[in-house]
PDB file of N, CA and C in Angstrom:
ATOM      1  N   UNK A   1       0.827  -1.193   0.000  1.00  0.00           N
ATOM      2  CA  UNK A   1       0.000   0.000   0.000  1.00  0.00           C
ATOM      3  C   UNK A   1       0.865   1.248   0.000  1.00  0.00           C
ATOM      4  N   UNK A   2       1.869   0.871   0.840  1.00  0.00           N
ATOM      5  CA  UNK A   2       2.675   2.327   0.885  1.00  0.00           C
ATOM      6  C   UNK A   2       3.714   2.974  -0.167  1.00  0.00           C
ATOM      7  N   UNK A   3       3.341   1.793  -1.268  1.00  0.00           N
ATOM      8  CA  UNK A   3       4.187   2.071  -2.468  1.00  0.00           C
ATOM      9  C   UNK A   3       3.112   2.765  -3.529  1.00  0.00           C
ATOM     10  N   UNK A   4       2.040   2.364  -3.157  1.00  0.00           N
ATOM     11  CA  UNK A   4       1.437   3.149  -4.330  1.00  0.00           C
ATOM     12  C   UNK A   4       1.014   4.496  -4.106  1.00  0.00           C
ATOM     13  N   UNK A   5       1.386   5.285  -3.220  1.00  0.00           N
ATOM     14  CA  UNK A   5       1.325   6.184  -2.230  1.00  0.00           C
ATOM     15  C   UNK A   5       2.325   6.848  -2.284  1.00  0.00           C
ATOM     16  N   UNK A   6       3.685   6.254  -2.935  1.00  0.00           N
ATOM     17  CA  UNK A   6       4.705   7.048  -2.802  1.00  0.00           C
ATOM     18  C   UNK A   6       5.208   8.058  -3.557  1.00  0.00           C
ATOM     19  N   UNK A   7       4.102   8.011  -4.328  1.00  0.00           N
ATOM     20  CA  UNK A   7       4.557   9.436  -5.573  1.00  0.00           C
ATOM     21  C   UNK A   7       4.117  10.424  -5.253  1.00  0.00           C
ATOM     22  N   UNK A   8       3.079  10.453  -3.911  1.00  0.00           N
ATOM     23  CA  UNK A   8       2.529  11.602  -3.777  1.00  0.00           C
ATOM     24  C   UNK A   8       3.239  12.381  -2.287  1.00  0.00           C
ATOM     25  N   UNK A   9       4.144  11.067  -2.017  1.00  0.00           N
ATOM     26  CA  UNK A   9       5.139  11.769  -0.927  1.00  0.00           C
ATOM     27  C   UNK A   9       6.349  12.385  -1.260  1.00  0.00           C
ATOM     28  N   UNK A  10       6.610  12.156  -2.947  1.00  0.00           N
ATOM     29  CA  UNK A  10       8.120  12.646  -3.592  1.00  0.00           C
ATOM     30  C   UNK A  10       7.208  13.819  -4.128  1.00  0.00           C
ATOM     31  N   UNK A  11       6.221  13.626  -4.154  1.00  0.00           N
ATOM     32  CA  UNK A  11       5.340  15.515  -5.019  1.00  0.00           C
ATOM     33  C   UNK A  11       5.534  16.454  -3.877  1.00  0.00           C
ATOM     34  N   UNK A  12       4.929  16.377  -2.344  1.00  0.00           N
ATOM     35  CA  UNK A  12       5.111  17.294  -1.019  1.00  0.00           C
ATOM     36  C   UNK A  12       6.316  17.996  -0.708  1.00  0.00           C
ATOM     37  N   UNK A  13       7.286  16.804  -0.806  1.00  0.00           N
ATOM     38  CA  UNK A  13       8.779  16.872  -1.139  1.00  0.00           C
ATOM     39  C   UNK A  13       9.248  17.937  -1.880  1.00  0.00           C
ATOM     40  N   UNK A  14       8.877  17.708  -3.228  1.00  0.00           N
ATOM     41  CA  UNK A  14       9.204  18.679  -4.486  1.00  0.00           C
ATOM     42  C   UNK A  14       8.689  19.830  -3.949  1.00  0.00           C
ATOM     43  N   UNK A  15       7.250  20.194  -3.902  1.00  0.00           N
ATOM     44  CA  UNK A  15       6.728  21.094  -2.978  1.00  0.00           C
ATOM     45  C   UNK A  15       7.391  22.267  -2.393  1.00  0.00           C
ATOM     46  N   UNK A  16       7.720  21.136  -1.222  1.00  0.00           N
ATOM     47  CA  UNK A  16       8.753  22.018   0.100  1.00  0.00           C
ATOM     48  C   UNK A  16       9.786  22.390  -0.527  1.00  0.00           C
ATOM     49  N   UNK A  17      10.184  21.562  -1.245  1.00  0.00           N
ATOM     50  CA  UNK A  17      11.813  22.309  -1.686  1.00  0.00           C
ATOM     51  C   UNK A  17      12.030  23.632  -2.479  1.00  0.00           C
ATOM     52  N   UNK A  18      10.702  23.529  -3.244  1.00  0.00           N
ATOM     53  CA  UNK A  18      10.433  24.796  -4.627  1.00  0.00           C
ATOM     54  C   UNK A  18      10.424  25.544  -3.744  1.00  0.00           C
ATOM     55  N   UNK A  19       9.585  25.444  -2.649  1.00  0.00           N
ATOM     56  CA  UNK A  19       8.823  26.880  -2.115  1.00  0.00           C
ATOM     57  C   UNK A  19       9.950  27.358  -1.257  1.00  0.00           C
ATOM     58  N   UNK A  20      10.826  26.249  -0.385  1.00  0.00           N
ATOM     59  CA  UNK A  20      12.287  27.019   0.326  1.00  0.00           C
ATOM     60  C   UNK A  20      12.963  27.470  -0.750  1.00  0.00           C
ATOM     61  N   UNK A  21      13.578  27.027  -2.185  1.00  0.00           N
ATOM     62  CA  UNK A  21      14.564  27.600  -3.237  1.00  0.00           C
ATOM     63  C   UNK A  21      13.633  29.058  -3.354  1.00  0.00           C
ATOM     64  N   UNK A  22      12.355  29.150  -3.216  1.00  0.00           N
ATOM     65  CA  UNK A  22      12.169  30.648  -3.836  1.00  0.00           C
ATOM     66  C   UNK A  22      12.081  31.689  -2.676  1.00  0.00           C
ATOM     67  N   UNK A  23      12.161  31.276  -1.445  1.00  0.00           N
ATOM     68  CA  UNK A  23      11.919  32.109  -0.498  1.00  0.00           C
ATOM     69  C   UNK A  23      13.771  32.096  -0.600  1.00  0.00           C
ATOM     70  N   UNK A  24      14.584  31.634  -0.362  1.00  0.00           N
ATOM     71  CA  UNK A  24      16.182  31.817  -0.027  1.00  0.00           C
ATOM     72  C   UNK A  24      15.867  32.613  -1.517  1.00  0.00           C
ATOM     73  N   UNK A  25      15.672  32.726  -3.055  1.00  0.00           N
ATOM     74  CA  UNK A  25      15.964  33.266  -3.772  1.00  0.00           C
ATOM     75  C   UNK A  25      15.189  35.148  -3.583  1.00  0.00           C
ATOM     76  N   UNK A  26      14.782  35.240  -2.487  1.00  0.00           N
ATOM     77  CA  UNK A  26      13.832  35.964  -2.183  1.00  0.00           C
ATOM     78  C   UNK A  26      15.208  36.835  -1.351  1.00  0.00           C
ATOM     79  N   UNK A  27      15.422  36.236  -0.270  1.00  0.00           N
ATOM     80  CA  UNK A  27      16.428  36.870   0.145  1.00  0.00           C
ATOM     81  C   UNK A  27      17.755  37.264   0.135  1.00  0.00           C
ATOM     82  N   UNK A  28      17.937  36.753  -1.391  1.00  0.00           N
ATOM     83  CA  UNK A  28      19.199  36.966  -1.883  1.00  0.00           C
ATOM     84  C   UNK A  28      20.537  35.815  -1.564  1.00  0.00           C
ATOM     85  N   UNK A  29      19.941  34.712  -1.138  1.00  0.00           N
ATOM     86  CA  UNK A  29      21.056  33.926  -1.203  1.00  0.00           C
ATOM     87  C   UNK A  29      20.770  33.112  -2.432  1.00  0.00           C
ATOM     88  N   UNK A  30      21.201  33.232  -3.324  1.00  0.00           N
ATOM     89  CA  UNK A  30      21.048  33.032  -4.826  1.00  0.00           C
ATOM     90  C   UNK A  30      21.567  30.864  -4.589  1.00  0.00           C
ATOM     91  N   UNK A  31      23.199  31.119  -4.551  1.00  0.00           N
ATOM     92  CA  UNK A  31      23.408  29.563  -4.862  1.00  0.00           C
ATOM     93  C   UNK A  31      22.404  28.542  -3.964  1.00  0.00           C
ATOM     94  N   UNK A  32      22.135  28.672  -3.162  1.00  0.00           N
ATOM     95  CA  UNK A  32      21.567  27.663  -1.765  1.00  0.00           C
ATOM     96  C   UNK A  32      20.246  27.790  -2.423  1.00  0.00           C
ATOM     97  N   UNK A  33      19.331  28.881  -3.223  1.00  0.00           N
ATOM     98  CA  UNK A  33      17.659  29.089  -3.565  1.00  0.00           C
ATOM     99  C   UNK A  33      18.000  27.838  -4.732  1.00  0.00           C
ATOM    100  N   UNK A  34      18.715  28.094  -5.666  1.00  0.00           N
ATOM    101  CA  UNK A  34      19.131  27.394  -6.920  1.00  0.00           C
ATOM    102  C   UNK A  34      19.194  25.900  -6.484  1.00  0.00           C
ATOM    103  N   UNK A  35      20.052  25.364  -5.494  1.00  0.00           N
ATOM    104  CA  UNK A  35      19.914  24.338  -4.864  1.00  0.00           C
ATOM    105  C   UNK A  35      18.747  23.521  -4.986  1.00  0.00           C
ATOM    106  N   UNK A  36      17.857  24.234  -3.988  1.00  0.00           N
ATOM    107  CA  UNK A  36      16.827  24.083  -3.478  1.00  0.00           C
ATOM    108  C   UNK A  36      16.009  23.869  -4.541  1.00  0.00           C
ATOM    109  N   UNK A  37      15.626  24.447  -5.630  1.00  0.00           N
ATOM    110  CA  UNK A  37      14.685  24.423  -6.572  1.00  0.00           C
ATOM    111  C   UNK A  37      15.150  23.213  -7.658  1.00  0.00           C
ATOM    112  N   UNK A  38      16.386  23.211  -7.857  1.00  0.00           N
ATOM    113  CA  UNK A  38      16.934  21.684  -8.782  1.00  0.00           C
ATOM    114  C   UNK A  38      16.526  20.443  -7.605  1.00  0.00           C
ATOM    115  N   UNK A  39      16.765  20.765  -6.788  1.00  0.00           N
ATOM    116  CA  UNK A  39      16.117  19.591  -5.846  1.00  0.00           C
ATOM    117  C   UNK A  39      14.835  19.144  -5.947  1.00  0.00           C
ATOM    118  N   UNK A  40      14.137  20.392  -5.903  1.00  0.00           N
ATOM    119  CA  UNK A  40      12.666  20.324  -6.096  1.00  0.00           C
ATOM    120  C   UNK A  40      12.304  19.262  -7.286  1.00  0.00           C
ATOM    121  N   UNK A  41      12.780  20.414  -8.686  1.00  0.00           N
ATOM    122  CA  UNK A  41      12.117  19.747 -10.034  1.00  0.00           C
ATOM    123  C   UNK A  41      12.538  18.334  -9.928  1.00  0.00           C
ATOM    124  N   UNK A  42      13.711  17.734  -9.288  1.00  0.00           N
ATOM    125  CA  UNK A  42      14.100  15.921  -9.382  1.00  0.00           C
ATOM    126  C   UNK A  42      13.286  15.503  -8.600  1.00  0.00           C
ATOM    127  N   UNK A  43      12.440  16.094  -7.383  1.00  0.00           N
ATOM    128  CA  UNK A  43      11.351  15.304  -6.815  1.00  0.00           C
ATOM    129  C   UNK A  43      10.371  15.103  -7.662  1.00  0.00           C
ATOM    130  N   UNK A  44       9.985  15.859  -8.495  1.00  0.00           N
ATOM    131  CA  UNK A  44       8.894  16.257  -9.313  1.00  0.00           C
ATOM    132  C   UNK A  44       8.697  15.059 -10.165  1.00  0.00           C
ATOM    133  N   UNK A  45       9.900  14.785 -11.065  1.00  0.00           N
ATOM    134  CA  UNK A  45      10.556  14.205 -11.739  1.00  0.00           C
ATOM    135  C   UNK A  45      10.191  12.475 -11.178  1.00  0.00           C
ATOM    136  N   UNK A  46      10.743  12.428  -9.759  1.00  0.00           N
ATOM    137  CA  UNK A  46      10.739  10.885  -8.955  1.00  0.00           C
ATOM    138  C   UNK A  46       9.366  11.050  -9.087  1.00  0.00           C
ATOM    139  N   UNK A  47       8.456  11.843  -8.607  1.00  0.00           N
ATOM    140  CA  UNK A  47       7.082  11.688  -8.404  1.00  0.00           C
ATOM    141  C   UNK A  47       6.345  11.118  -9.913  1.00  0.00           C
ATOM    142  N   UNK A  48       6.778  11.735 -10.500  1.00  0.00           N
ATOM    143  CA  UNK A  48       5.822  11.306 -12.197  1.00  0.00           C
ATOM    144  C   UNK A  48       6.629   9.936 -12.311  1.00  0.00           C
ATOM    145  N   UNK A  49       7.840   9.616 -12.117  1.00  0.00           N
ATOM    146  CA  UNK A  49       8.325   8.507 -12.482  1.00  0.00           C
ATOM    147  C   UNK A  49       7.361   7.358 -11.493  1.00  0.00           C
ATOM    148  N   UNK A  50       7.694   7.982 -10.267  1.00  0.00           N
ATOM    149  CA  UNK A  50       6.849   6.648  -9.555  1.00  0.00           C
ATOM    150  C   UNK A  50       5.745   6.620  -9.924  1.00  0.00           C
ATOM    151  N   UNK A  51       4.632   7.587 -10.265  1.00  0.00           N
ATOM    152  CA  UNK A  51       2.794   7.472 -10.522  1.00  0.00           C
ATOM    153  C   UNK A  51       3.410   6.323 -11.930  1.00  0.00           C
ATOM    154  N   UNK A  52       3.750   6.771 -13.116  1.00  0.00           N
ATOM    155  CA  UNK A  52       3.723   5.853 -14.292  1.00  0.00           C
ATOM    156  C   UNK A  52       4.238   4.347 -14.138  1.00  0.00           C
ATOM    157  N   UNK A  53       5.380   4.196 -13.076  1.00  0.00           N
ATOM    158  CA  UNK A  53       5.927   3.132 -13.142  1.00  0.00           C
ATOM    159  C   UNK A  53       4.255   1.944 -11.632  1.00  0.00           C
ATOM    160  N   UNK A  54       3.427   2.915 -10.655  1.00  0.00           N
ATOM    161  CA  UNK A  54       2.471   1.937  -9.985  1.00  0.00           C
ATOM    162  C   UNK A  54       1.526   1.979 -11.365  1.00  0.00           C
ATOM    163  N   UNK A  55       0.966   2.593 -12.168  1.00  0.00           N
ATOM    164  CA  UNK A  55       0.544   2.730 -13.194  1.00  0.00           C
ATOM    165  C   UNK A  55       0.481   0.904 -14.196  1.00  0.00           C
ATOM    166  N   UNK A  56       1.927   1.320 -14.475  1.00  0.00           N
ATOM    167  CA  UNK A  56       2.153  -0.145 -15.468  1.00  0.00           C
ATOM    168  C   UNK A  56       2.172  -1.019 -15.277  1.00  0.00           C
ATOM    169  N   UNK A  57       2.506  -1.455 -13.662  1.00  0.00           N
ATOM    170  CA  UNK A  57       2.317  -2.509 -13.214  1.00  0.00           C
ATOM    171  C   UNK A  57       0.667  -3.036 -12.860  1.00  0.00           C
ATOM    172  N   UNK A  58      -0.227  -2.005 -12.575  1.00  0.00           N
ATOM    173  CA  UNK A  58      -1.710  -2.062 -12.249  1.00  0.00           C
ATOM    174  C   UNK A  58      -2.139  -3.102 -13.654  1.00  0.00           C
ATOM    175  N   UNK A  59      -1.812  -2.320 -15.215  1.00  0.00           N
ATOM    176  CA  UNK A  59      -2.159  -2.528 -16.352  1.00  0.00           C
ATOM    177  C   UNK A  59      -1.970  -4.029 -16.111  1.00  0.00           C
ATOM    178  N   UNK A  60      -3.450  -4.921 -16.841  1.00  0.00           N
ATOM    179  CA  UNK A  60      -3.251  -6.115 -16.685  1.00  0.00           C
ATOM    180  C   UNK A  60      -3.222  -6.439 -18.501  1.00  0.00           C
ATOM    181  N   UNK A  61      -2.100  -6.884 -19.076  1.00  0.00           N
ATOM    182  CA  UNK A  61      -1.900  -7.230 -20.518  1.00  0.00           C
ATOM    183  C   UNK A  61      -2.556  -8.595 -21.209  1.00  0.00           C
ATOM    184  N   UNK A  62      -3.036  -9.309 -20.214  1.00  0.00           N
ATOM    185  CA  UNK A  62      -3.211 -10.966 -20.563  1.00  0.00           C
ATOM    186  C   UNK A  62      -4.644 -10.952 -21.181  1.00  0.00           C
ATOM    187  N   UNK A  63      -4.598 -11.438 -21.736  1.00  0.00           N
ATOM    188  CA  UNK A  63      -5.658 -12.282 -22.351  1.00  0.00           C
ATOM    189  C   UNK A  63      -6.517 -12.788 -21.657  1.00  0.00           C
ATOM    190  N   UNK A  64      -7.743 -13.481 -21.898  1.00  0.00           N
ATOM    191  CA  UNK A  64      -8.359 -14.042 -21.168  1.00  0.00           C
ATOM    192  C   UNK A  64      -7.646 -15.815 -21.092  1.00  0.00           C
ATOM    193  N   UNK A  65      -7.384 -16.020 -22.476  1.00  0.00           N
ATOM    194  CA  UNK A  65      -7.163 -17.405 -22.917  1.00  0.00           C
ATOM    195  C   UNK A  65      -5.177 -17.598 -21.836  1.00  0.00           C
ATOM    196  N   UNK A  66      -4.709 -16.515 -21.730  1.00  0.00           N
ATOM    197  CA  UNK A  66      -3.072 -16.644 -21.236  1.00  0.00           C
ATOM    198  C   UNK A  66      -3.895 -16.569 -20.050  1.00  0.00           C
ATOM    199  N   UNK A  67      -4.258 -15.761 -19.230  1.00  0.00           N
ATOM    200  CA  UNK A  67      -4.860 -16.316 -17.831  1.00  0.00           C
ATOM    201  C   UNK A  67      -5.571 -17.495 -17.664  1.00  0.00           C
ATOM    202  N   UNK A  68      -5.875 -18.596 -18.410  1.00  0.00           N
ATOM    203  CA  UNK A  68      -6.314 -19.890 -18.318  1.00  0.00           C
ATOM    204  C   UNK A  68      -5.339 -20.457 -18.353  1.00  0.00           C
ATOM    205  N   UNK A  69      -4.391 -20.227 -19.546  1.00  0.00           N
ATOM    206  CA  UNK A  69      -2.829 -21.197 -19.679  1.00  0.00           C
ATOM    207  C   UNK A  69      -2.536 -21.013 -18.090  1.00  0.00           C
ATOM    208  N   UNK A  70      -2.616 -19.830 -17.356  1.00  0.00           N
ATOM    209  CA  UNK A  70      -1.196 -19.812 -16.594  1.00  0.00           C
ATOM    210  C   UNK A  70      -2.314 -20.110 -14.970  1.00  0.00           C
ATOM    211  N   UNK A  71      -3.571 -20.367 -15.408  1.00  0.00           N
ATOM    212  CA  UNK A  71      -4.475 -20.785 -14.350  1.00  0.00           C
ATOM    213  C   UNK A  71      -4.392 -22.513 -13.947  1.00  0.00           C
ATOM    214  N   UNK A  72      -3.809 -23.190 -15.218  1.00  0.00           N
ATOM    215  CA  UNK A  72      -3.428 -24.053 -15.224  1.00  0.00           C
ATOM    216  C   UNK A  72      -1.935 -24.764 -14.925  1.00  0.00           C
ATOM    217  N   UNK A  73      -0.981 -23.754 -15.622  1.00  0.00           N
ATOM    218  CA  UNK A  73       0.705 -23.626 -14.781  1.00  0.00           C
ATOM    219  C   UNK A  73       0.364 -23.742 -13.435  1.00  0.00           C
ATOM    220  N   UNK A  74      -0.748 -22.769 -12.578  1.00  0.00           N
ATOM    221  CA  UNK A  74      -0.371 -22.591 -11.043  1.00  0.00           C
ATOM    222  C   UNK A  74      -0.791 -23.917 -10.834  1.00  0.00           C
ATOM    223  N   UNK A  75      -1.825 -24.566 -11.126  1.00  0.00           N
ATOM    224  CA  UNK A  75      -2.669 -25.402 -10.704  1.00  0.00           C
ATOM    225  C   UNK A  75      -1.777 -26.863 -10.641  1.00  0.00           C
ATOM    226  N   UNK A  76      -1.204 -27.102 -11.717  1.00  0.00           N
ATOM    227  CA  UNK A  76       0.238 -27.673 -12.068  1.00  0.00           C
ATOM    228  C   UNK A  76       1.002 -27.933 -10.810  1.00  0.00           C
ATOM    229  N   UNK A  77       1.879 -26.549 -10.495  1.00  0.00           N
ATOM    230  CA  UNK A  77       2.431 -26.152  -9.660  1.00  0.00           C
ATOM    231  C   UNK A  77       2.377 -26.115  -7.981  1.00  0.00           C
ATOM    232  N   UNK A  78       0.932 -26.423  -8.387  1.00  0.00           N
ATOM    233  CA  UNK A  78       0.552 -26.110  -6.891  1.00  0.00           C
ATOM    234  C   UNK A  78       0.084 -27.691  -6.296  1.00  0.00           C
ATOM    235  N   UNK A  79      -0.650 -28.762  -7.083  1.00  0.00           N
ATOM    236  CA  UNK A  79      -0.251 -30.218  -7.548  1.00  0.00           C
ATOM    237  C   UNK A  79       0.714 -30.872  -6.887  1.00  0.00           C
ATOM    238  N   UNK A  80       1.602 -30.089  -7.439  1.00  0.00           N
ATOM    239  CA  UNK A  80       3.023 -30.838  -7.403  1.00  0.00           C
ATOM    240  C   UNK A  80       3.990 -29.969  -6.156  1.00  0.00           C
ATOM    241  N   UNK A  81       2.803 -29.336  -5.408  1.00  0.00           N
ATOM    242  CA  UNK A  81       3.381 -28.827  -3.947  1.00  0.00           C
ATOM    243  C   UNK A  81       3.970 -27.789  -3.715  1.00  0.00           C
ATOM    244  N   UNK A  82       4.333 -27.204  -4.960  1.00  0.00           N
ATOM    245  CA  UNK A  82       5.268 -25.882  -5.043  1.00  0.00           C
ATOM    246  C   UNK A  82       4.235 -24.716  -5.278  1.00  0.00           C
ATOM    247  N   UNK A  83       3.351 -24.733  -4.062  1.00  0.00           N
ATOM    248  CA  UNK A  83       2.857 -23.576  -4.005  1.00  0.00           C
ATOM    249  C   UNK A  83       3.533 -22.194  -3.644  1.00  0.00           C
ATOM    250  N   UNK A  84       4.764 -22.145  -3.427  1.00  0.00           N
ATOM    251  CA  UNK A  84       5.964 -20.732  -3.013  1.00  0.00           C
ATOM    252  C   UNK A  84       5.852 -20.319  -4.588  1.00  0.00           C
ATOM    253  N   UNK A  85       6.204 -21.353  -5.540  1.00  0.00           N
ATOM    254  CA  UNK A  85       6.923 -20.832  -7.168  1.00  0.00           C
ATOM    255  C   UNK A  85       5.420 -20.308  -7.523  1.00  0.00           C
ATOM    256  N   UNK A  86       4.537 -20.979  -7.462  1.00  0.00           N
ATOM    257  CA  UNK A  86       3.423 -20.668  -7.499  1.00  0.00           C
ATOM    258  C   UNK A  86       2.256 -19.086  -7.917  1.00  0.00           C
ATOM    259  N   UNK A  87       2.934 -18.634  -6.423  1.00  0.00           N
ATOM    260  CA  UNK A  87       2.763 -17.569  -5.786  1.00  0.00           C
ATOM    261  C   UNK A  87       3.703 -16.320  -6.508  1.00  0.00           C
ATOM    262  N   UNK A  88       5.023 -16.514  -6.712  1.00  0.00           N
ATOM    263  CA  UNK A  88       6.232 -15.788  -7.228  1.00  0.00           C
ATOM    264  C   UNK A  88       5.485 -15.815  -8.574  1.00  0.00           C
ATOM    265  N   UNK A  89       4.849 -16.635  -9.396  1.00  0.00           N
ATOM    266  CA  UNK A  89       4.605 -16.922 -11.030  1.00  0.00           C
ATOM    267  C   UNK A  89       3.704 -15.864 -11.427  1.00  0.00           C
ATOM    268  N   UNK A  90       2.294 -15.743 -10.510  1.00  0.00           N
ATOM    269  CA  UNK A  90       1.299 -14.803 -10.603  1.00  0.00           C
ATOM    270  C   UNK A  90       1.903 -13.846 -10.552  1.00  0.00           C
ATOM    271  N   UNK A  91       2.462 -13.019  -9.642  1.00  0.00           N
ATOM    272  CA  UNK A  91       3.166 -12.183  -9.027  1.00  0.00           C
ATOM    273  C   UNK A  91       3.900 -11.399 -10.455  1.00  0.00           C
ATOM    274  N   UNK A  92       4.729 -12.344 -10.538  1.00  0.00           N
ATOM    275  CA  UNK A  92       5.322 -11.770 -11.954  1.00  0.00           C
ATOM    276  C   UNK A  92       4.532 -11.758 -12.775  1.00  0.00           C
ATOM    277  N   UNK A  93       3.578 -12.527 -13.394  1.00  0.00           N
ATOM    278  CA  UNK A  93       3.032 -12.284 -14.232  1.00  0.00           C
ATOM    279  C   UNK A  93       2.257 -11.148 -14.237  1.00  0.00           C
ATOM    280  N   UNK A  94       1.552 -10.761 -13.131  1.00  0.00           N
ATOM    281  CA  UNK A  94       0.345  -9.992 -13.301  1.00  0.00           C
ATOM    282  C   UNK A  94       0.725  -8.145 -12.276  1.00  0.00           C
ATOM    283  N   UNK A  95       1.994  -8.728 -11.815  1.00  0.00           N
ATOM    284  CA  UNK A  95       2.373  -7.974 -10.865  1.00  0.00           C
ATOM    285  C   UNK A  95       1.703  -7.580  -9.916  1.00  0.00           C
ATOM    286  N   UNK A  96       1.003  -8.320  -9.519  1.00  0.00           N
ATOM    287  CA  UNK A  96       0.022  -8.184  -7.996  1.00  0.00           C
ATOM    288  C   UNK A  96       0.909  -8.381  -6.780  1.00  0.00           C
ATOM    289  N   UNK A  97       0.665  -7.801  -5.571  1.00  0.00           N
ATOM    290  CA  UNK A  97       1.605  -8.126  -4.398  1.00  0.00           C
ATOM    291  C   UNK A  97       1.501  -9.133  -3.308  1.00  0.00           C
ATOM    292  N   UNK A  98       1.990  -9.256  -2.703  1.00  0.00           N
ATOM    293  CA  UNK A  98       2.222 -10.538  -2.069  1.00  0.00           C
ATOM    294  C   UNK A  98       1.316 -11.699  -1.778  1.00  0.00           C
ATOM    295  N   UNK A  99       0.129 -10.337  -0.573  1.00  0.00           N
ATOM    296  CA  UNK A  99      -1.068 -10.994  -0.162  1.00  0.00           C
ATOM    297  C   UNK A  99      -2.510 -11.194  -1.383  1.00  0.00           C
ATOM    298  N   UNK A 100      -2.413 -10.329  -2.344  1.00  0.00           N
ATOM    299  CA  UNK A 100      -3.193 -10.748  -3.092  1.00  0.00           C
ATOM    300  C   UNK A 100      -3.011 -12.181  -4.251  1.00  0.00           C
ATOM    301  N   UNK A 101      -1.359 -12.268  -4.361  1.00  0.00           N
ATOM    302  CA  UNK A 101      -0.861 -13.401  -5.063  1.00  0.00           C
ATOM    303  C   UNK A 101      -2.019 -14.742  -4.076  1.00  0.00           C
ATOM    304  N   UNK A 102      -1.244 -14.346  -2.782  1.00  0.00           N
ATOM    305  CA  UNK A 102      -1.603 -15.917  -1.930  1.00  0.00           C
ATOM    306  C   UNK A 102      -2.637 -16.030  -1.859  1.00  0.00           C
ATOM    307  N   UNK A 103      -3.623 -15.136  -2.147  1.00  0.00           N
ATOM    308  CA  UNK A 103      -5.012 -15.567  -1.770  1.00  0.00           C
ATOM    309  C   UNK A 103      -5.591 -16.113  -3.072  1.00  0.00           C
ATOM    310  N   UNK A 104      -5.090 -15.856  -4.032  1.00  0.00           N
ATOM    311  CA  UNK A 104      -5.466 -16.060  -5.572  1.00  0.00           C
ATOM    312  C   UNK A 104      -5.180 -17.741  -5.884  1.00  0.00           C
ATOM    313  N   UNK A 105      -3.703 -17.905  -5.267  1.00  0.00           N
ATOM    314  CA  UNK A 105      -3.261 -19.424  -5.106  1.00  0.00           C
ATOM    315  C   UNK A 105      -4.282 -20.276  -4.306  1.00  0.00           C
ATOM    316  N   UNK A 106      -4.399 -19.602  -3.298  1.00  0.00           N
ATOM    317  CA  UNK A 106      -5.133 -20.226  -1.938  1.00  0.00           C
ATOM    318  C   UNK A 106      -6.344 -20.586  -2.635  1.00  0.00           C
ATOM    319  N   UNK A 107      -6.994 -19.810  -3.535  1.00  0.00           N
ATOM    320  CA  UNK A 107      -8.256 -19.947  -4.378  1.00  0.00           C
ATOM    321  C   UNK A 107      -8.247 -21.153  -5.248  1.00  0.00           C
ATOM    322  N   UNK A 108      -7.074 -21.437  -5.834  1.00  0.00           N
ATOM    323  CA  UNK A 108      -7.140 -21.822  -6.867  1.00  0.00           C
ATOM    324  C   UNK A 108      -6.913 -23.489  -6.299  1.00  0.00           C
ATOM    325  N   UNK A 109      -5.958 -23.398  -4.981  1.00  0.00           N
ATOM    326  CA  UNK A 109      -6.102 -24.874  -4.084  1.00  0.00           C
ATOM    327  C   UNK A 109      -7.475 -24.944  -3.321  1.00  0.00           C
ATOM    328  N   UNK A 110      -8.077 -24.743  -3.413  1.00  0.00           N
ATOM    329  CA  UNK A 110      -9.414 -24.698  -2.918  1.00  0.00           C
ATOM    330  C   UNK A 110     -10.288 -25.293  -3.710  1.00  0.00           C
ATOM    331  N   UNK A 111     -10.285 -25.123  -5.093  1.00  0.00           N
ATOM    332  CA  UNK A 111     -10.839 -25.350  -6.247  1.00  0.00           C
ATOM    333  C   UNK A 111     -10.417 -26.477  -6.527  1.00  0.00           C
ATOM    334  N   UNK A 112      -8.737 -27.257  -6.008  1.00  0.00           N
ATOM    335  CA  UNK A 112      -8.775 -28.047  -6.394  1.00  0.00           C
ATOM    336  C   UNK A 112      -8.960 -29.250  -5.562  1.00  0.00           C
ATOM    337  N   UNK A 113      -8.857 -28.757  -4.389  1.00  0.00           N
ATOM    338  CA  UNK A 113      -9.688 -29.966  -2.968  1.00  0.00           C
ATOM    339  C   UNK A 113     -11.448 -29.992  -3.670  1.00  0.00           C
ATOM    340  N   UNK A 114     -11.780 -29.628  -4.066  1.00  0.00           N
ATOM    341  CA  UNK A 114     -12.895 -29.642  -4.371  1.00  0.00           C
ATOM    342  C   UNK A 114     -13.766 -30.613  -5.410  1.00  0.00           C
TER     343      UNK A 114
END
């Protein structure tokens, strides 16, 4: 949770820093305002980088028919006891995080006690 959250803590960041570079540029300490404000715009910068990069990972690319293939890999996988690789497979694939991986697995062994 606290990662998808974190672009808006490198934006506050950027923020604070603009608004100290223009108040020191206010009072005439020129190099230290300059500082301050290149600091800023690279928060700015981290901030858009982090929103696009929780962004792409959200984007789900699969198919309906590749989420059956790989509904069947886990199922495979999970079979044959290696519910850890399992868990890591979704994960990568779909880039979901930890606890939503395991519960998805947990689902899918459920389905197959069944």
């Amino acid at each position: 949770m606290m990662k998808s959250k974190s672009w808006i803590l490198w934006l506050i960041g950027a923020i604070c820093l603009i608004i100290a570079g223009i108040m020191r540029l206010i009072e005439k300490r020129y190099s230290s305002g300059a500082i301050f404000i290149v600091l800023g715009v690279a928060y700015v910068i981290f901030s858009i980088t982090s929103y696009k990069g929780i962004n792409k990972i959200r984007k789900n690319p699969l198919s309906d028919e590749e989420l059956k293939n790989m509904d069947n890999e886990l199922r495979e996988l999970i079979t044959d006891g290696e519910r850890i690789k399992a868990i890591k497979k979704y994960r990568m694939v779909t880039g979901a995080g930890l606890i939503e991986a395991k519960e998805y697995v947990d689902s899918l062994s459920k389905e197959e006690t069944k």
